[in-house]
N, C-alpha and C. Protein backbone atom coordinates (compact mmCIF):
# COMPACT_ATOMS: atom_id res chain seq x y z
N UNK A 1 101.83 62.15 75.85
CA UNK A 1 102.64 63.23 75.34
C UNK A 1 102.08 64.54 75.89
N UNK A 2 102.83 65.54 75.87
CA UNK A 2 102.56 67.02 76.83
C UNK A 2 103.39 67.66 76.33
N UNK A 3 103.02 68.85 76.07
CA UNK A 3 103.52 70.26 75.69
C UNK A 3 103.80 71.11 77.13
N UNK A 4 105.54 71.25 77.02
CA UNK A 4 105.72 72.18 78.17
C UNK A 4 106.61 72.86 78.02
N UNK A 5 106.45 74.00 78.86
CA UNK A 5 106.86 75.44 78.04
C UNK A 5 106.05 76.70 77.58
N UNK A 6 106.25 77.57 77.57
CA UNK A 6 105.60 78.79 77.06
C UNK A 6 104.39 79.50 76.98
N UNK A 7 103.45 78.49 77.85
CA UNK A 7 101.89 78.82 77.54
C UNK A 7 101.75 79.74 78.63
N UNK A 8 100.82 80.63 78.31
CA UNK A 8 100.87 81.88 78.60
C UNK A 8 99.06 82.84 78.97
N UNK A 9 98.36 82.49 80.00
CA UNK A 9 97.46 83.39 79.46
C UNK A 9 96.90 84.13 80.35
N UNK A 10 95.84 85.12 80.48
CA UNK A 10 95.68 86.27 80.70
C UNK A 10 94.14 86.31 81.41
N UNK A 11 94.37 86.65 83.04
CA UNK A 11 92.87 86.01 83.48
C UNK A 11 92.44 87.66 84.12
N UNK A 12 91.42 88.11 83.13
CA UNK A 12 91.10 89.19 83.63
C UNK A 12 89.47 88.95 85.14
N UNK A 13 89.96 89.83 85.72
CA UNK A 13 88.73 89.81 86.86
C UNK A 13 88.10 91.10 87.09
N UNK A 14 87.01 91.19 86.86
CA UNK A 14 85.81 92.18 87.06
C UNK A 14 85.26 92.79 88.64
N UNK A 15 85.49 93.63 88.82
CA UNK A 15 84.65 94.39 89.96
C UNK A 15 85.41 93.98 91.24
N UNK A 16 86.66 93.95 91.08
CA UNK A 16 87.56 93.45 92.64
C UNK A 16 87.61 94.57 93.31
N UNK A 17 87.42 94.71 94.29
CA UNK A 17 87.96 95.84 94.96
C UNK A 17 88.60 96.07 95.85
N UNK A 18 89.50 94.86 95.90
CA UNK A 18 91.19 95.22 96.79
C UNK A 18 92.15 94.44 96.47
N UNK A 19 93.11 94.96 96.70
CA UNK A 19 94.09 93.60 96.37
C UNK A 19 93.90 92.81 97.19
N UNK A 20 93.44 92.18 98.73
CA UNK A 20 93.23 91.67 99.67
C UNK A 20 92.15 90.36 98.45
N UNK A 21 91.37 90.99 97.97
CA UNK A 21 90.08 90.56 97.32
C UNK A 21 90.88 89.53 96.41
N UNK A 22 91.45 90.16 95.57
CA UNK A 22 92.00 89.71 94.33
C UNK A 22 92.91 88.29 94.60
N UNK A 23 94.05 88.44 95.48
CA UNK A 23 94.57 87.75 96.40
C UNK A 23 93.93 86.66 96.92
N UNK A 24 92.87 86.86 97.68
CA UNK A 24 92.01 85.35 97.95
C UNK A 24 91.50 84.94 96.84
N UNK A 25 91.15 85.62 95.49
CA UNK A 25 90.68 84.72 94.18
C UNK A 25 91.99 84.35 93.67
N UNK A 26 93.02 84.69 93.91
CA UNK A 26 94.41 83.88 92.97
C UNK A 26 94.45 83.23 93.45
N UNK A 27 94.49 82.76 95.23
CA UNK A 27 94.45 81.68 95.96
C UNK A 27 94.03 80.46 95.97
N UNK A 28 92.90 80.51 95.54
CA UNK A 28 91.77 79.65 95.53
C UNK A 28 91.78 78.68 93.90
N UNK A 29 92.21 79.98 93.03
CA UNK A 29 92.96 79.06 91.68
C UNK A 29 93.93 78.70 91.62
N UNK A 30 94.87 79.48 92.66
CA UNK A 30 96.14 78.24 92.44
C UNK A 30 95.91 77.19 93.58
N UNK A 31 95.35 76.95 94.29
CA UNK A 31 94.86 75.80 95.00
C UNK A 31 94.18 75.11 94.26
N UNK A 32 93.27 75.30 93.54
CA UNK A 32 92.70 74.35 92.46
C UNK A 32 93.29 73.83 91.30
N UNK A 33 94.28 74.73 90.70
CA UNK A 33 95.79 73.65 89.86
C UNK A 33 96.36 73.00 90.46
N UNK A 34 96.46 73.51 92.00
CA UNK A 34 97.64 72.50 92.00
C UNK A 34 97.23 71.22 92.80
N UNK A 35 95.66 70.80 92.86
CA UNK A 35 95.25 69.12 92.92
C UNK A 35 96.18 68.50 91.20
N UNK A 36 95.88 67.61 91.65
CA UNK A 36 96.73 66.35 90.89
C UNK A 36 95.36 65.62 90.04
N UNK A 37 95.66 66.02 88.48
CA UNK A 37 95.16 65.11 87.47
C UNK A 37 95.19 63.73 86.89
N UNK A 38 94.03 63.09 87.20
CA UNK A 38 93.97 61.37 86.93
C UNK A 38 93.73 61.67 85.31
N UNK A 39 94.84 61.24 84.43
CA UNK A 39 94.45 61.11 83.12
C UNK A 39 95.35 59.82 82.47
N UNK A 40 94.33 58.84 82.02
CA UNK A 40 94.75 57.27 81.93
C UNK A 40 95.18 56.61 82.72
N UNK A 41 94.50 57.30 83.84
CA UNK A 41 95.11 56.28 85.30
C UNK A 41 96.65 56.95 86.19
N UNK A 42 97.10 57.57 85.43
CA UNK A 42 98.05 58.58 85.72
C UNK A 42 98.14 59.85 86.08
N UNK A 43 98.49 60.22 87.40
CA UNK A 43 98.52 61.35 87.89
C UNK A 43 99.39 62.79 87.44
N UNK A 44 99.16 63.58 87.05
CA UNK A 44 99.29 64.91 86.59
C UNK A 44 99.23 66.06 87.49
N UNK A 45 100.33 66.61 87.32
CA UNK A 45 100.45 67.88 88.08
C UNK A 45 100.66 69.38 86.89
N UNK A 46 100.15 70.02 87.31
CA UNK A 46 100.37 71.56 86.47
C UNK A 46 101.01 72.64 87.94
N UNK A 47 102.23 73.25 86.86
CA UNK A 47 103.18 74.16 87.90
C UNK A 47 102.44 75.18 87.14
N UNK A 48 102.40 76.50 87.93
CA UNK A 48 101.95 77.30 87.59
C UNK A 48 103.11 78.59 87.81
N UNK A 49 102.80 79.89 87.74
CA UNK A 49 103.33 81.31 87.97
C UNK A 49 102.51 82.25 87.50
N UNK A 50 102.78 83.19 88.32
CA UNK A 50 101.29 84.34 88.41
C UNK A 50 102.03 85.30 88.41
N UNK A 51 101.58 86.53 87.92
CA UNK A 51 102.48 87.88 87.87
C UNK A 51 100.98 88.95 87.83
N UNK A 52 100.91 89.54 88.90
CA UNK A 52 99.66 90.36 88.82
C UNK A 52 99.58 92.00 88.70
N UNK A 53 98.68 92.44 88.42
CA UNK A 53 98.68 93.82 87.92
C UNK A 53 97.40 94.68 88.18
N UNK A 54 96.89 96.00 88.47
CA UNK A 54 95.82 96.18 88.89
C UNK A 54 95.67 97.26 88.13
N UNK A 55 94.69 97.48 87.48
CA UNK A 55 93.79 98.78 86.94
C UNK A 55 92.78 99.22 88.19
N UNK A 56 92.79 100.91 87.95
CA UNK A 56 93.76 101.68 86.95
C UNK A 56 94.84 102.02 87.98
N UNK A 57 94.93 101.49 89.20
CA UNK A 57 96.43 101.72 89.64
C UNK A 57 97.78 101.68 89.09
N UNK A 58 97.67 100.40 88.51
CA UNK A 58 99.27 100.85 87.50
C UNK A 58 98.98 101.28 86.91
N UNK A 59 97.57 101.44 86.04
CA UNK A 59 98.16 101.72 84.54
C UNK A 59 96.81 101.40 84.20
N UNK A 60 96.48 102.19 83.20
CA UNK A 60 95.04 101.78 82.08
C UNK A 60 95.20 100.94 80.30
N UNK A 61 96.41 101.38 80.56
CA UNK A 61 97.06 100.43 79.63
C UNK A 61 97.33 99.53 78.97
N UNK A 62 96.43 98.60 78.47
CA UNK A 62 96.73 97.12 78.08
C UNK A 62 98.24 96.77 78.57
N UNK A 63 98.50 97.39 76.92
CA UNK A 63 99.75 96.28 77.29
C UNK A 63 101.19 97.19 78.47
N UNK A 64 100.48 98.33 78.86
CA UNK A 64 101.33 98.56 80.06
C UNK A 64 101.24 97.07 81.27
N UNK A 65 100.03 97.02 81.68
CA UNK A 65 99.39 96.02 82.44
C UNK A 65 99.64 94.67 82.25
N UNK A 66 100.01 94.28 80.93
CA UNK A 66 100.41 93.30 80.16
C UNK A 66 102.35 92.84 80.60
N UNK A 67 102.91 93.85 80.59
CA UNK A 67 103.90 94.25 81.17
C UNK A 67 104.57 94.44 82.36
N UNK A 68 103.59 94.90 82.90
CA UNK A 68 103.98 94.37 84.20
C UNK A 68 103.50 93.38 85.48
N UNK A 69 102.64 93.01 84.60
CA UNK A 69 102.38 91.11 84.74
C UNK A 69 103.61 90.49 84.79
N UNK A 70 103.81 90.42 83.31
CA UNK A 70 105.25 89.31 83.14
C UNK A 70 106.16 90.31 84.34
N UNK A 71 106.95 91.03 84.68
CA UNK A 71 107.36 91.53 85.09
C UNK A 71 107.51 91.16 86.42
N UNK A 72 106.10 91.17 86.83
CA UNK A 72 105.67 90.51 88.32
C UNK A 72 106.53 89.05 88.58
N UNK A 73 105.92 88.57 87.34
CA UNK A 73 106.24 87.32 87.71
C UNK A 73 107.23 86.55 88.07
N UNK A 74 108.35 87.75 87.41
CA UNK A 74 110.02 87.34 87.75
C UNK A 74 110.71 88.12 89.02
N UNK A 75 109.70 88.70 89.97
CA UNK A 75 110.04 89.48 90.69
C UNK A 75 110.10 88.60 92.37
């Protein structure tokens, strides 16, 4: 059984200093979801979507930043 749908969360990163930077670390995690999970002998996949945002360029804002994450993501 699996829950799918709606999960949602929020990966803050410390001391980046480019989007170039940031970019090869989203890379590298969505390359690492998207290997395939052996669980009970059965293979598993996780889809992902990313919507990104940069302090303080957009915004210092929580939930400005918060905002235009999701935002991103449908873009």
């Amino acid at each position: 059984m699996s829950q799918q749908g709606g999960d949602e969360f929020a990966l803050l990163l410390k001391d980046v200093e480019s989007f170039a930077q940031c970019e090869r670390t989203l890379i590298r995690i969505y390359e690492s979801l998207a290997e395939p999970y052996l669980i009970g002998g059965n293979e598993h996949h996780i889809g992902i979507s990313m919507g990104v945002t940069m302090c303080p360029s957009d915004s210092e804002d929580i939930d400005t930043l918060m905002r235009h994450a999701d935002q991103a993501i449908l873009a």
